[in-house]
PDB file of N, CA and C in Angstrom:
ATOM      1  N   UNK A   1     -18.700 175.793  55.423  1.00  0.00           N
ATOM      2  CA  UNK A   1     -18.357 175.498  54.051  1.00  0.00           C
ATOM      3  C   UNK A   1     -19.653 175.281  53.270  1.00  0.00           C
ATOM      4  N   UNK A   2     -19.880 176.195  51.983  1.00  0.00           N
ATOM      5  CA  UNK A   2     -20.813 175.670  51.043  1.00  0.00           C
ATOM      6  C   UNK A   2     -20.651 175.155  49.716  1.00  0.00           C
ATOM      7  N   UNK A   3     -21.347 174.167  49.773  1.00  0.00           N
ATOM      8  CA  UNK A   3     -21.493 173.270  48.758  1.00  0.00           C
ATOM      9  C   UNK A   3     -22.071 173.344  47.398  1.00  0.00           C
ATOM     10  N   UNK A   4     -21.817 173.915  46.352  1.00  0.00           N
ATOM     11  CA  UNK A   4     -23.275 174.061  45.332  1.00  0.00           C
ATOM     12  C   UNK A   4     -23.050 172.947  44.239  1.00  0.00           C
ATOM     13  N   UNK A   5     -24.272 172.951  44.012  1.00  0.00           N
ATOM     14  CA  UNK A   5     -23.755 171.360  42.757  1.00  0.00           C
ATOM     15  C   UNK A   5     -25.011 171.905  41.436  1.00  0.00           C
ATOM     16  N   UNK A   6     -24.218 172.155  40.577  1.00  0.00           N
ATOM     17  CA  UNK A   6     -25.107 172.215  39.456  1.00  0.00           C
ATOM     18  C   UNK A   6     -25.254 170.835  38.633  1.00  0.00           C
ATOM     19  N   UNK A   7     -26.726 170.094  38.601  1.00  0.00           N
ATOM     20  CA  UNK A   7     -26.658 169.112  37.675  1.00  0.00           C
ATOM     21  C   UNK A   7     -27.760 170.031  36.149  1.00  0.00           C
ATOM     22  N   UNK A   8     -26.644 169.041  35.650  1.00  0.00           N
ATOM     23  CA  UNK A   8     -27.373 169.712  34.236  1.00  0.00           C
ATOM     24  C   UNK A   8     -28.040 168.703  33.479  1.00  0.00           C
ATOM     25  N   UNK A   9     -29.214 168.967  32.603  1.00  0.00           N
ATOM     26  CA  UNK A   9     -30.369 168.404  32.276  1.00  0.00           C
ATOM     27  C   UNK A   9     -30.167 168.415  30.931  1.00  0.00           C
ATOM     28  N   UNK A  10     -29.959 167.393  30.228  1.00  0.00           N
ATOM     29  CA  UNK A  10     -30.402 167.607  28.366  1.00  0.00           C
ATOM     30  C   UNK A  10     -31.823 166.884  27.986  1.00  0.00           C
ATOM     31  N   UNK A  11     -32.298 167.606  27.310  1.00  0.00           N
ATOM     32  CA  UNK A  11     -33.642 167.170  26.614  1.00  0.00           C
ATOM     33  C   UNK A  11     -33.334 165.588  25.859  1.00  0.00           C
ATOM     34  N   UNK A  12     -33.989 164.626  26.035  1.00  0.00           N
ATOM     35  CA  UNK A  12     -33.959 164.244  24.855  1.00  0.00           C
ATOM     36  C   UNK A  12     -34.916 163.983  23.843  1.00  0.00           C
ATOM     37  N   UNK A  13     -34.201 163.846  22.612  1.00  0.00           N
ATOM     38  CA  UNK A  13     -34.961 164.500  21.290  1.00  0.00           C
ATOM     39  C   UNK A  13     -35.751 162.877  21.288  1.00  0.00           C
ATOM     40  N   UNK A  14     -37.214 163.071  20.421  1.00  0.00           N
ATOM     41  CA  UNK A  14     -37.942 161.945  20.709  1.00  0.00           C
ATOM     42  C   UNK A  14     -37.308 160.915  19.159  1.00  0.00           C
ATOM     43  N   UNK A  15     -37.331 159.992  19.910  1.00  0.00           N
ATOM     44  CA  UNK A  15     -37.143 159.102  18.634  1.00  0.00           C
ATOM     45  C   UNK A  15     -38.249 159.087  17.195  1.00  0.00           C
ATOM     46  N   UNK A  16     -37.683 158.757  16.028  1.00  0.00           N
ATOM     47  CA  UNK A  16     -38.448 158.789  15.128  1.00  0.00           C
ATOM     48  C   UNK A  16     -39.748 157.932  14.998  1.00  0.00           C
ATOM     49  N   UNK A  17     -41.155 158.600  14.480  1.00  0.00           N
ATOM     50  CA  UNK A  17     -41.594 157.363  13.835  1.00  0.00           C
ATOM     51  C   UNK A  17     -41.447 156.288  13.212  1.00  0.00           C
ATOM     52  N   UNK A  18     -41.969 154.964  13.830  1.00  0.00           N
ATOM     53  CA  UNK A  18     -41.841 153.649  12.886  1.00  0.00           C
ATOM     54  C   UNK A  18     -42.957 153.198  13.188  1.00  0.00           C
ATOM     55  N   UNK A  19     -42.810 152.135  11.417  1.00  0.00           N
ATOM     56  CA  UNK A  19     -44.342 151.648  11.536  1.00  0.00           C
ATOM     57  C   UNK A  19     -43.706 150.339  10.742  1.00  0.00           C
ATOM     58  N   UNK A  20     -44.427 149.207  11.167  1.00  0.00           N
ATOM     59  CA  UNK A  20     -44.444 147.519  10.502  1.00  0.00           C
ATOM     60  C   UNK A  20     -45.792 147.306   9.709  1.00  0.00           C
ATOM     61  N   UNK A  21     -45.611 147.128   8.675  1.00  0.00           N
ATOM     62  CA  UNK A  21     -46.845 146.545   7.985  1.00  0.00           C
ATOM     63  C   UNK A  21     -46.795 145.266   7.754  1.00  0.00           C
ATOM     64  N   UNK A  22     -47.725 144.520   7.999  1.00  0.00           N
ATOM     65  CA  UNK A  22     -47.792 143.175   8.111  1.00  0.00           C
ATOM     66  C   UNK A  22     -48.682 142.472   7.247  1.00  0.00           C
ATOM     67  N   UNK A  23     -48.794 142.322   6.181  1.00  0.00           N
ATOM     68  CA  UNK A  23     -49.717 141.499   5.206  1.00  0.00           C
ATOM     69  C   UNK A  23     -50.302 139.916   5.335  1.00  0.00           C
ATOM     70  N   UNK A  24     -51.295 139.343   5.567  1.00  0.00           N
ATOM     71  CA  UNK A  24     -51.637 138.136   5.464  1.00  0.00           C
ATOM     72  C   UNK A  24     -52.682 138.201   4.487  1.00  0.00           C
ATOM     73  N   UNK A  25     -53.188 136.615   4.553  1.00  0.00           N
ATOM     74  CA  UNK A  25     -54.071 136.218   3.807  1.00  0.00           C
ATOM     75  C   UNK A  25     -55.144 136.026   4.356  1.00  0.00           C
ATOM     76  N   UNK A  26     -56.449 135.551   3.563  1.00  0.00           N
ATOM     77  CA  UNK A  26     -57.858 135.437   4.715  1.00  0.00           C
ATOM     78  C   UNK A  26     -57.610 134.305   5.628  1.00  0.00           C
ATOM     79  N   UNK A  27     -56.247 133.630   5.598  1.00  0.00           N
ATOM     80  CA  UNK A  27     -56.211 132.553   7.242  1.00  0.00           C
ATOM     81  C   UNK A  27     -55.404 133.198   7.749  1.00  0.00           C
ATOM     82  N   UNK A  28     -55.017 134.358   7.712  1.00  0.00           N
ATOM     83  CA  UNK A  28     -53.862 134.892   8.756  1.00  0.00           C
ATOM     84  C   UNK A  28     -52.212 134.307   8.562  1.00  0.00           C
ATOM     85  N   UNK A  29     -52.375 133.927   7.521  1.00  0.00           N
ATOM     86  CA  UNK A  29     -50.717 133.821   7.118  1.00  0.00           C
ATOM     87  C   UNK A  29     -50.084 134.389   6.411  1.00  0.00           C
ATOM     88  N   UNK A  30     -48.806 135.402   6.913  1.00  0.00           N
ATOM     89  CA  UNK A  30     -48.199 135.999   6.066  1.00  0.00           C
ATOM     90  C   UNK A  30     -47.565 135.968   4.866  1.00  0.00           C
ATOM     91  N   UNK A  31     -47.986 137.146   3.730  1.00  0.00           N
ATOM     92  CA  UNK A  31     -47.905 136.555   2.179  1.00  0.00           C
ATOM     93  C   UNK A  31     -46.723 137.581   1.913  1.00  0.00           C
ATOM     94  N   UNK A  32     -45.290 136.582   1.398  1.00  0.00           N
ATOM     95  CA  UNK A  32     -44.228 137.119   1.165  1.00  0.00           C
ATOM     96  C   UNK A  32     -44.292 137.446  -0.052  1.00  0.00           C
ATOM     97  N   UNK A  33     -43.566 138.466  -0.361  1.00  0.00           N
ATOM     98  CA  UNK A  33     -43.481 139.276  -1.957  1.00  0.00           C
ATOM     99  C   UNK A  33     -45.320 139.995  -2.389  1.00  0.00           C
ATOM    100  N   UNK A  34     -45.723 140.473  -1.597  1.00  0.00           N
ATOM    101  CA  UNK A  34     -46.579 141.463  -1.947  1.00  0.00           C
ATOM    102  C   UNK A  34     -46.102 142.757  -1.770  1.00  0.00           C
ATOM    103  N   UNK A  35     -46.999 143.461  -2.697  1.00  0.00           N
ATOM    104  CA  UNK A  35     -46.554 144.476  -3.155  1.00  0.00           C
ATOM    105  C   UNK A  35     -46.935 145.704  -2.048  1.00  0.00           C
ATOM    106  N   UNK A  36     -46.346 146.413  -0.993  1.00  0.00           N
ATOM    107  CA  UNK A  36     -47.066 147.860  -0.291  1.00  0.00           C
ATOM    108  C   UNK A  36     -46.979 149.046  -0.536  1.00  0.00           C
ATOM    109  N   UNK A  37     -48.096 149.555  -0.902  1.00  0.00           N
ATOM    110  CA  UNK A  37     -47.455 151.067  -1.070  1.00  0.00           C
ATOM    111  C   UNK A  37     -47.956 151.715  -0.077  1.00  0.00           C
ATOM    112  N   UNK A  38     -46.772 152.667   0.388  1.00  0.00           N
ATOM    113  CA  UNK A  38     -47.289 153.802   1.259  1.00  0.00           C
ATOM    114  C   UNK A  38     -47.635 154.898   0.944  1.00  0.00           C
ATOM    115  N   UNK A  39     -48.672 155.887   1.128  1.00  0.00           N
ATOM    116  CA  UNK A  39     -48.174 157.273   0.833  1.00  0.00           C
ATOM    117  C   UNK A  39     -49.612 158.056   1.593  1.00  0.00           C
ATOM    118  N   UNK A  40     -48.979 159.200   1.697  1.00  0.00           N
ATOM    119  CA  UNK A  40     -49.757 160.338   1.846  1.00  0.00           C
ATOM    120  C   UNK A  40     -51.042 161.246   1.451  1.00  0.00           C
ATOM    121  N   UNK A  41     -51.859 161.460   2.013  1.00  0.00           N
ATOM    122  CA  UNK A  41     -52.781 161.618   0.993  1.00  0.00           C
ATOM    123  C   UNK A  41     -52.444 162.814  -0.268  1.00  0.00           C
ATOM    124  N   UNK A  42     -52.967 162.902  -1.428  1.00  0.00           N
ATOM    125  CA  UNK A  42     -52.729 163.844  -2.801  1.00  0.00           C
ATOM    126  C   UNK A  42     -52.831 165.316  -1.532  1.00  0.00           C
ATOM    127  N   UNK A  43     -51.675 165.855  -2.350  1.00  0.00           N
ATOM    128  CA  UNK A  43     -51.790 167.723  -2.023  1.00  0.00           C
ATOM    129  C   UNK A  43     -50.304 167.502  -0.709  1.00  0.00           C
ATOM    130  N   UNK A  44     -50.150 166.357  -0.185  1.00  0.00           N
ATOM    131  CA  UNK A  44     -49.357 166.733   1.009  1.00  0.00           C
ATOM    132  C   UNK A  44     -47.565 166.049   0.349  1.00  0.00           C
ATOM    133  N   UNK A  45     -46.885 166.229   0.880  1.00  0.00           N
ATOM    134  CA  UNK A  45     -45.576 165.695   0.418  1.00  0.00           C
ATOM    135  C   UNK A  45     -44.708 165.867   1.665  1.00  0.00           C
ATOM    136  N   UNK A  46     -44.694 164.176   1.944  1.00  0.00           N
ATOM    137  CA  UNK A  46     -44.066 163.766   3.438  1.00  0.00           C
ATOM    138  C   UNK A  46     -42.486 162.928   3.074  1.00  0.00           C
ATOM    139  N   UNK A  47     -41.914 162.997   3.851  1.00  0.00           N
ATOM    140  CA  UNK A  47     -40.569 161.890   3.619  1.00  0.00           C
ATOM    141  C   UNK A  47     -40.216 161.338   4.750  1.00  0.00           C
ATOM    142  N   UNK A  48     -39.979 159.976   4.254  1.00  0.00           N
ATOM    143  CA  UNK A  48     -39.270 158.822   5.124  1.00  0.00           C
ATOM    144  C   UNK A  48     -37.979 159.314   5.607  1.00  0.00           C
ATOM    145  N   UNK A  49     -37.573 159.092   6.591  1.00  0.00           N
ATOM    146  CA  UNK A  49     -36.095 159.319   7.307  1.00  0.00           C
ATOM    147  C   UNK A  49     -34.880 159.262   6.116  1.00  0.00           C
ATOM    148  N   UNK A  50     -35.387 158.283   5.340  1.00  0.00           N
ATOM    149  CA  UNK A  50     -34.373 158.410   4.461  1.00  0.00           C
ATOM    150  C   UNK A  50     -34.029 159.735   3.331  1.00  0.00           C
ATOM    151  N   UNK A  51     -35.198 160.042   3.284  1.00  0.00           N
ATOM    152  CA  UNK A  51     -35.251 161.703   2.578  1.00  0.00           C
ATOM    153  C   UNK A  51     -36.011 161.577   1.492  1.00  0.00           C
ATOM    154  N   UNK A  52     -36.862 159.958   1.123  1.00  0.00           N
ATOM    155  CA  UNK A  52     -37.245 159.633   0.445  1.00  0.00           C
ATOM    156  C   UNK A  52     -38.938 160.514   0.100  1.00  0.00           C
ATOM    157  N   UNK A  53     -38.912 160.779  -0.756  1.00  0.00           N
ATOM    158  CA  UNK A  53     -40.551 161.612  -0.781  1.00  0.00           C
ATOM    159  C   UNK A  53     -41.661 160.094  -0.980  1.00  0.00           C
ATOM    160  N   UNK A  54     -42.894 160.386  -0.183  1.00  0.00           N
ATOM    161  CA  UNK A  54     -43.443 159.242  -0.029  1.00  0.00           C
ATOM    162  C   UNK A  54     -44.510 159.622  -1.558  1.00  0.00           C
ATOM    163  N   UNK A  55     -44.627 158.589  -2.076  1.00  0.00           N
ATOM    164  CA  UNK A  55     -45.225 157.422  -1.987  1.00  0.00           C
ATOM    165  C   UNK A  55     -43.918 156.299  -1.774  1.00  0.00           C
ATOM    166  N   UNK A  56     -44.274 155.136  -1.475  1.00  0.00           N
ATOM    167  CA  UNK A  56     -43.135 154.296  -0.933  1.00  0.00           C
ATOM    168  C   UNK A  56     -43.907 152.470  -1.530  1.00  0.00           C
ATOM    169  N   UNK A  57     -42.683 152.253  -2.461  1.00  0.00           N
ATOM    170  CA  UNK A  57     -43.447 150.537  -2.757  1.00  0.00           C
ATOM    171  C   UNK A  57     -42.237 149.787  -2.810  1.00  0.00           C
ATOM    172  N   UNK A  58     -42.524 148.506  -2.058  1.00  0.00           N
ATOM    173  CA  UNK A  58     -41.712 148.150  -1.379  1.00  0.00           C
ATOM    174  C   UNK A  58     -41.859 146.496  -1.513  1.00  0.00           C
ATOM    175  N   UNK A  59     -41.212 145.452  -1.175  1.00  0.00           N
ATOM    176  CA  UNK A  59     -42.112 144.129  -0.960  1.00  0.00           C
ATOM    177  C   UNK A  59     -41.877 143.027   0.206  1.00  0.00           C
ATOM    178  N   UNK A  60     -43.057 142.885   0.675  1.00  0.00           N
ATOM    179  CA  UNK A  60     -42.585 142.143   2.097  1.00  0.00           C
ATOM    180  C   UNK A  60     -41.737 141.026   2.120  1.00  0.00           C
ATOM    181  N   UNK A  61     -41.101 140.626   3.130  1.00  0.00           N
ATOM    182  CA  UNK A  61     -40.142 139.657   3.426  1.00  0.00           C
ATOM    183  C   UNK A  61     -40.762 138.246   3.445  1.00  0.00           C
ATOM    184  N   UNK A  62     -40.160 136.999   4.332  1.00  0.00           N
ATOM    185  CA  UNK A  62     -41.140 135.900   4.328  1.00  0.00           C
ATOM    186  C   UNK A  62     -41.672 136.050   5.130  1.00  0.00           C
ATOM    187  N   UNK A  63     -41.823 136.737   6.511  1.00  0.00           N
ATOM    188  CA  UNK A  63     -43.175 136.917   7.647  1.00  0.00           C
ATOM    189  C   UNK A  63     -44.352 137.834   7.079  1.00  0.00           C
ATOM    190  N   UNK A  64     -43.940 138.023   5.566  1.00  0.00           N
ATOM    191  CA  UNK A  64     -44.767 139.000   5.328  1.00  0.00           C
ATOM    192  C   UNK A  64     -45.080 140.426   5.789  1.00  0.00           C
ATOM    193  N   UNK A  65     -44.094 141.187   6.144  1.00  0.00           N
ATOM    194  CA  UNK A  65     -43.958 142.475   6.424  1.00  0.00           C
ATOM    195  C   UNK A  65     -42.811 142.813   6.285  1.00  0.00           C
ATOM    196  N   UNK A  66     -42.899 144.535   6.243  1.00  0.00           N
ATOM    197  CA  UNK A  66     -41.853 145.425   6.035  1.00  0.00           C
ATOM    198  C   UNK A  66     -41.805 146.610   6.703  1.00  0.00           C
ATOM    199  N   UNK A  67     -40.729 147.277   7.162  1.00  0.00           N
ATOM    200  CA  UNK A  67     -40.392 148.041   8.020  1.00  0.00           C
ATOM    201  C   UNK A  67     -40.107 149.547   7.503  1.00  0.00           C
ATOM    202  N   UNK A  68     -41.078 150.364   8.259  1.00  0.00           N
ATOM    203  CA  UNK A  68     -40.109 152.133   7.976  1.00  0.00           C
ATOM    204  C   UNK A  68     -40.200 152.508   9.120  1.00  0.00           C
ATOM    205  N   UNK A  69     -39.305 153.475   9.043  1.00  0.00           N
ATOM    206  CA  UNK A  69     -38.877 154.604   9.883  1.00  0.00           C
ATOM    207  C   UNK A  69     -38.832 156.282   9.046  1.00  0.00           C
ATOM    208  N   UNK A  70     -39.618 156.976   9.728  1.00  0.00           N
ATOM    209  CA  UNK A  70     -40.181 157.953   9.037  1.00  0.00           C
ATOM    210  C   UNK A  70     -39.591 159.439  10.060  1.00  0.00           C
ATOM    211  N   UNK A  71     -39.941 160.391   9.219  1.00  0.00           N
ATOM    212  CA  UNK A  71     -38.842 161.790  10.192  1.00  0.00           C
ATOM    213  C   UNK A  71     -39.926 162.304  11.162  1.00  0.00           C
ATOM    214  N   UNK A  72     -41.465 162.612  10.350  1.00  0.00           N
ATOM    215  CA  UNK A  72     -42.709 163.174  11.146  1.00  0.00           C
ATOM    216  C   UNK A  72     -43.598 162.365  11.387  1.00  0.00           C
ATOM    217  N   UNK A  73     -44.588 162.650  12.895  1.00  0.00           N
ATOM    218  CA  UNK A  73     -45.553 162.049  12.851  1.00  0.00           C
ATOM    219  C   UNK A  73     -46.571 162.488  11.875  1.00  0.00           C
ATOM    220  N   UNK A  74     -47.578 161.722  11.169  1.00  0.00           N
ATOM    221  CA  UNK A  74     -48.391 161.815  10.599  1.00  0.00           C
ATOM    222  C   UNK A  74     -49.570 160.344  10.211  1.00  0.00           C
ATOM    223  N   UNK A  75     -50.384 160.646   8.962  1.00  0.00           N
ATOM    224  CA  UNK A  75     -51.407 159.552   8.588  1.00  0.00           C
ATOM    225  C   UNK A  75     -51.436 159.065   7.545  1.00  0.00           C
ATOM    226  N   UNK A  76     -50.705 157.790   7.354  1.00  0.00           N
ATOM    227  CA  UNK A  76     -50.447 157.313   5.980  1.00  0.00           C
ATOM    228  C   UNK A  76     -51.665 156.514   5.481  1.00  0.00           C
ATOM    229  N   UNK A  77     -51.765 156.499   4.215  1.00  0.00           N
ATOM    230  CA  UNK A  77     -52.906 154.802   3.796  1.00  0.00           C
ATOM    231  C   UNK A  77     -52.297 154.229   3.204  1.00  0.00           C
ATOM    232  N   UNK A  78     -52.281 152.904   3.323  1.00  0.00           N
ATOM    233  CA  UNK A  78     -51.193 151.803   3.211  1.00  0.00           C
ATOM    234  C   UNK A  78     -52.000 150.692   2.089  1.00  0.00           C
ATOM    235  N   UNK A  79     -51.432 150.410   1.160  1.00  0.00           N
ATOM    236  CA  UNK A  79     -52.094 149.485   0.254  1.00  0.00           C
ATOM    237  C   UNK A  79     -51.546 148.143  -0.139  1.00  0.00           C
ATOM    238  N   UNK A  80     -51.705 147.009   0.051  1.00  0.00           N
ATOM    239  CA  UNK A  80     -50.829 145.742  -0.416  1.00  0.00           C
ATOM    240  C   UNK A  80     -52.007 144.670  -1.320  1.00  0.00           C
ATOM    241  N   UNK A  81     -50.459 144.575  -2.262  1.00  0.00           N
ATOM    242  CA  UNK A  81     -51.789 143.702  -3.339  1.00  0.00           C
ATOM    243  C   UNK A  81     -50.655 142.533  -3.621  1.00  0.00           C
ATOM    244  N   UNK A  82     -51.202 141.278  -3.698  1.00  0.00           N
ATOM    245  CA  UNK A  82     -50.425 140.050  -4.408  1.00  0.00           C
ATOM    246  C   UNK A  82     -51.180 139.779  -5.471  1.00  0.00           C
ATOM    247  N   UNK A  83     -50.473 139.767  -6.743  1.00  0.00           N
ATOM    248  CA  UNK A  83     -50.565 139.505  -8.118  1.00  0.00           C
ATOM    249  C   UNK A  83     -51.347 138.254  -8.057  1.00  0.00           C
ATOM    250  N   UNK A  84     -51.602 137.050  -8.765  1.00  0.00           N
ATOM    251  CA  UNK A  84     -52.015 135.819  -8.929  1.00  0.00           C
ATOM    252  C   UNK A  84     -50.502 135.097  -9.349  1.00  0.00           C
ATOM    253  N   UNK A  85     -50.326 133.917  -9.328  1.00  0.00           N
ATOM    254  CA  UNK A  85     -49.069 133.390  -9.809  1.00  0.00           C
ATOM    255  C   UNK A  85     -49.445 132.298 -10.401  1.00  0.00           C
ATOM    256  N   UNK A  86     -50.228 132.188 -10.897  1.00  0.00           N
ATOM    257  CA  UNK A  86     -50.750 131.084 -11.652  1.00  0.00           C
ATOM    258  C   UNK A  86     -52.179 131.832 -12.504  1.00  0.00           C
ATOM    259  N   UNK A  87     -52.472 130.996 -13.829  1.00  0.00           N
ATOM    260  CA  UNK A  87     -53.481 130.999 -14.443  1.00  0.00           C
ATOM    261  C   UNK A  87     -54.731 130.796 -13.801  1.00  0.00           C
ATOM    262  N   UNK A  88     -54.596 129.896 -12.607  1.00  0.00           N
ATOM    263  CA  UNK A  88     -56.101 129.871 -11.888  1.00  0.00           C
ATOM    264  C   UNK A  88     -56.162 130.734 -10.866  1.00  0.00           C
ATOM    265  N   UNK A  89     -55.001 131.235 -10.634  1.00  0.00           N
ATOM    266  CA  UNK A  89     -55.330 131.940  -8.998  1.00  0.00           C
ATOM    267  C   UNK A  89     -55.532 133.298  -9.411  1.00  0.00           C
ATOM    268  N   UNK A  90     -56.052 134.106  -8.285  1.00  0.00           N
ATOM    269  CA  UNK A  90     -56.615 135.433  -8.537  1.00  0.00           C
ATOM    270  C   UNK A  90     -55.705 136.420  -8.096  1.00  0.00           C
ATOM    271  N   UNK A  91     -55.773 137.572  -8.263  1.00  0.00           N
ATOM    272  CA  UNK A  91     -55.429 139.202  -7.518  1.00  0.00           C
ATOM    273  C   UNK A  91     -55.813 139.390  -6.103  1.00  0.00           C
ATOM    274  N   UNK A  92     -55.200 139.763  -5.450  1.00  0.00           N
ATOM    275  CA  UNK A  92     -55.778 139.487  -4.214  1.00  0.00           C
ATOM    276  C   UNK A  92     -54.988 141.448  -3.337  1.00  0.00           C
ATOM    277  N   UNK A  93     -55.673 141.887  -2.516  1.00  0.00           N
ATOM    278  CA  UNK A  93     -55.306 143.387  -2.648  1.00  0.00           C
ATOM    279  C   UNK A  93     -56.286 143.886  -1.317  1.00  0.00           C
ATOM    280  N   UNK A  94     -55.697 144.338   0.114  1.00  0.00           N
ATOM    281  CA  UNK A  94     -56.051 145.312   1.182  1.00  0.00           C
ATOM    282  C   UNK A  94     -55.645 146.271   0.995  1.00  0.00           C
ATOM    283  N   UNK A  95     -56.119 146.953   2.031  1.00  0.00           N
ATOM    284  CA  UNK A  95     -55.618 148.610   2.583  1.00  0.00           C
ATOM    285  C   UNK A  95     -55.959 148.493   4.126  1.00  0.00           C
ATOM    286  N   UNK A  96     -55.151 149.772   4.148  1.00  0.00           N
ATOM    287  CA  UNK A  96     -55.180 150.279   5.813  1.00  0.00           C
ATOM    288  C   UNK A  96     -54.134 151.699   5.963  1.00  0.00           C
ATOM    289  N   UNK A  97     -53.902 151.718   7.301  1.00  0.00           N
ATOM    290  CA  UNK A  97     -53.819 153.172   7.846  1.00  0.00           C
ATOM    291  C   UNK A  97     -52.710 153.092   8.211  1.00  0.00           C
ATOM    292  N   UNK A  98     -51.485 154.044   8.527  1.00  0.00           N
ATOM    293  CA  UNK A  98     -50.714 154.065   9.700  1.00  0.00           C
ATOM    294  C   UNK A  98     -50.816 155.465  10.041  1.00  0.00           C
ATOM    295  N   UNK A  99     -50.851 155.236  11.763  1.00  0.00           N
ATOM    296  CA  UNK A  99     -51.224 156.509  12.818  1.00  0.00           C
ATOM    297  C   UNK A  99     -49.542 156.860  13.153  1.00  0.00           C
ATOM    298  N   UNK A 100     -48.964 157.518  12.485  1.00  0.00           N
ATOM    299  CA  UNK A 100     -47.339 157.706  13.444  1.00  0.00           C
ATOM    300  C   UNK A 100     -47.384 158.837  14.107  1.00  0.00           C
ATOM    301  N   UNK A 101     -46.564 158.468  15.229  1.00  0.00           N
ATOM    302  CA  UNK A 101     -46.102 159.071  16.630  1.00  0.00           C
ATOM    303  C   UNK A 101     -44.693 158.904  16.907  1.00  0.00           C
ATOM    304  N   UNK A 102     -44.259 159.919  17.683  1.00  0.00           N
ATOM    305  CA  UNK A 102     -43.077 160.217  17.631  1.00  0.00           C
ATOM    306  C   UNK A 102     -42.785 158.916  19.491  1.00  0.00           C
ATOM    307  N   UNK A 103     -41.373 158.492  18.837  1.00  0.00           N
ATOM    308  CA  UNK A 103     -41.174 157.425  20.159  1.00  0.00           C
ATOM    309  C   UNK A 103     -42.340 156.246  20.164  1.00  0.00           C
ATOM    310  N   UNK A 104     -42.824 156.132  18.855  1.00  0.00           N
ATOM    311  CA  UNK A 104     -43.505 155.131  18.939  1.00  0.00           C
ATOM    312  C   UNK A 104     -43.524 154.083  17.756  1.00  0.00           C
ATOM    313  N   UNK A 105     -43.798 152.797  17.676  1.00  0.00           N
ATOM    314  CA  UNK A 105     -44.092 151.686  16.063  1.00  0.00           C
ATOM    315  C   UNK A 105     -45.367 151.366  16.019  1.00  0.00           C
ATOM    316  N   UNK A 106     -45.368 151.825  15.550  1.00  0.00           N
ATOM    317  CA  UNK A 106     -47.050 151.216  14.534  1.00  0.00           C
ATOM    318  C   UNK A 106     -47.374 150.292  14.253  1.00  0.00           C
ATOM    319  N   UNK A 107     -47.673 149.446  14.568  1.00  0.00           N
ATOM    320  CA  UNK A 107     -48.730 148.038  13.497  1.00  0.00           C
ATOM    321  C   UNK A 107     -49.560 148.041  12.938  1.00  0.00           C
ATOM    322  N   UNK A 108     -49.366 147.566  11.591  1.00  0.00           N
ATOM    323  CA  UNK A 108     -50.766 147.394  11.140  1.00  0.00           C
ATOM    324  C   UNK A 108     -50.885 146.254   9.797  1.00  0.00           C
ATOM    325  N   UNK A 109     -51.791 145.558  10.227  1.00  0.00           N
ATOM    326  CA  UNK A 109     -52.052 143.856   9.767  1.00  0.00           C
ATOM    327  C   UNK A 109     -52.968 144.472   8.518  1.00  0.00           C
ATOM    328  N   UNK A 110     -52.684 143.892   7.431  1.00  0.00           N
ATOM    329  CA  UNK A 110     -53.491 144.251   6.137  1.00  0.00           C
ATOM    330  C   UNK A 110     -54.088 143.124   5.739  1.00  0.00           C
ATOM    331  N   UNK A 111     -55.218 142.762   5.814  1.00  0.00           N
ATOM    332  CA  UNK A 111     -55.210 141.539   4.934  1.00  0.00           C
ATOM    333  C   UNK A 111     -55.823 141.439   3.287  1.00  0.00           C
ATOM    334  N   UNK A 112     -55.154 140.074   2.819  1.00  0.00           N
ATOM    335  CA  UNK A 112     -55.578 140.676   1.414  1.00  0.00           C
ATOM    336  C   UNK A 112     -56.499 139.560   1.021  1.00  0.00           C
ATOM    337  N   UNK A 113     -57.461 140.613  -0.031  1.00  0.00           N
ATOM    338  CA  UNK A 113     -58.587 139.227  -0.587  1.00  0.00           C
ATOM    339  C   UNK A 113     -58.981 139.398  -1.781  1.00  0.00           C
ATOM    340  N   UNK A 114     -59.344 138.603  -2.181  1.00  0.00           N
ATOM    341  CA  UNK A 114     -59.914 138.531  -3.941  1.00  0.00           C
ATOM    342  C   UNK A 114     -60.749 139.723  -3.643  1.00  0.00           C
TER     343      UNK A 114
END
């Protein structure tokens, strides 16, 4: 008697890019309600999972960050600025990068300074 056994194999498709941006201040504490923008560099036109065409502005939570999920890997520059909220206090404003990869999240800590 023979036996044959077909097992069958599905690919699976890689999960999307995600990336966390994380904003603090020069002590490392996260600054809620700043402002991030994401986007692409000029000439390219990328979209978030949502179908959204990037540039992307957004405002962090109280840990001070905010979350995407994006369709392609690619290289964003990431910008976060907190206004002043008072007459004495100042503008305060980083940048940084996100590297996305497919099946993978990104971090990236911005910090912001006068």
């Amino acid at each position: 008697m023979f036996v044959a056994g077909i097992q069958l194999f599905s690919c699976k498709r890689p999960a999307p890019p995600k990336a966390v941006v994380t904003v603090v201040d020069e002590e490392n504490l996260p600054v809620e309600g700043a402002t991030v923008i994401v986007r692409a560099d000029s000439g390219r036109v990328i979209y978030l999972k949502s179908g959204m065409v990037l540039q992307d502005t957004a405002k962090t939570d109280a840990n001070g960050q905010i979350s995407y999920e994006f369709m392609y890997e690619a290289i964003y520059n990431v910008k976060a600025t907190k206004l002043k909220t008072s007459n004495a206090g100042v503008d305060r404003s980083g940048t940084g990068v996100l590297i996305l990869k497919e099946d993978e999240t990104y971090e990236e800590k911005v910090k912001i300074r006068p």
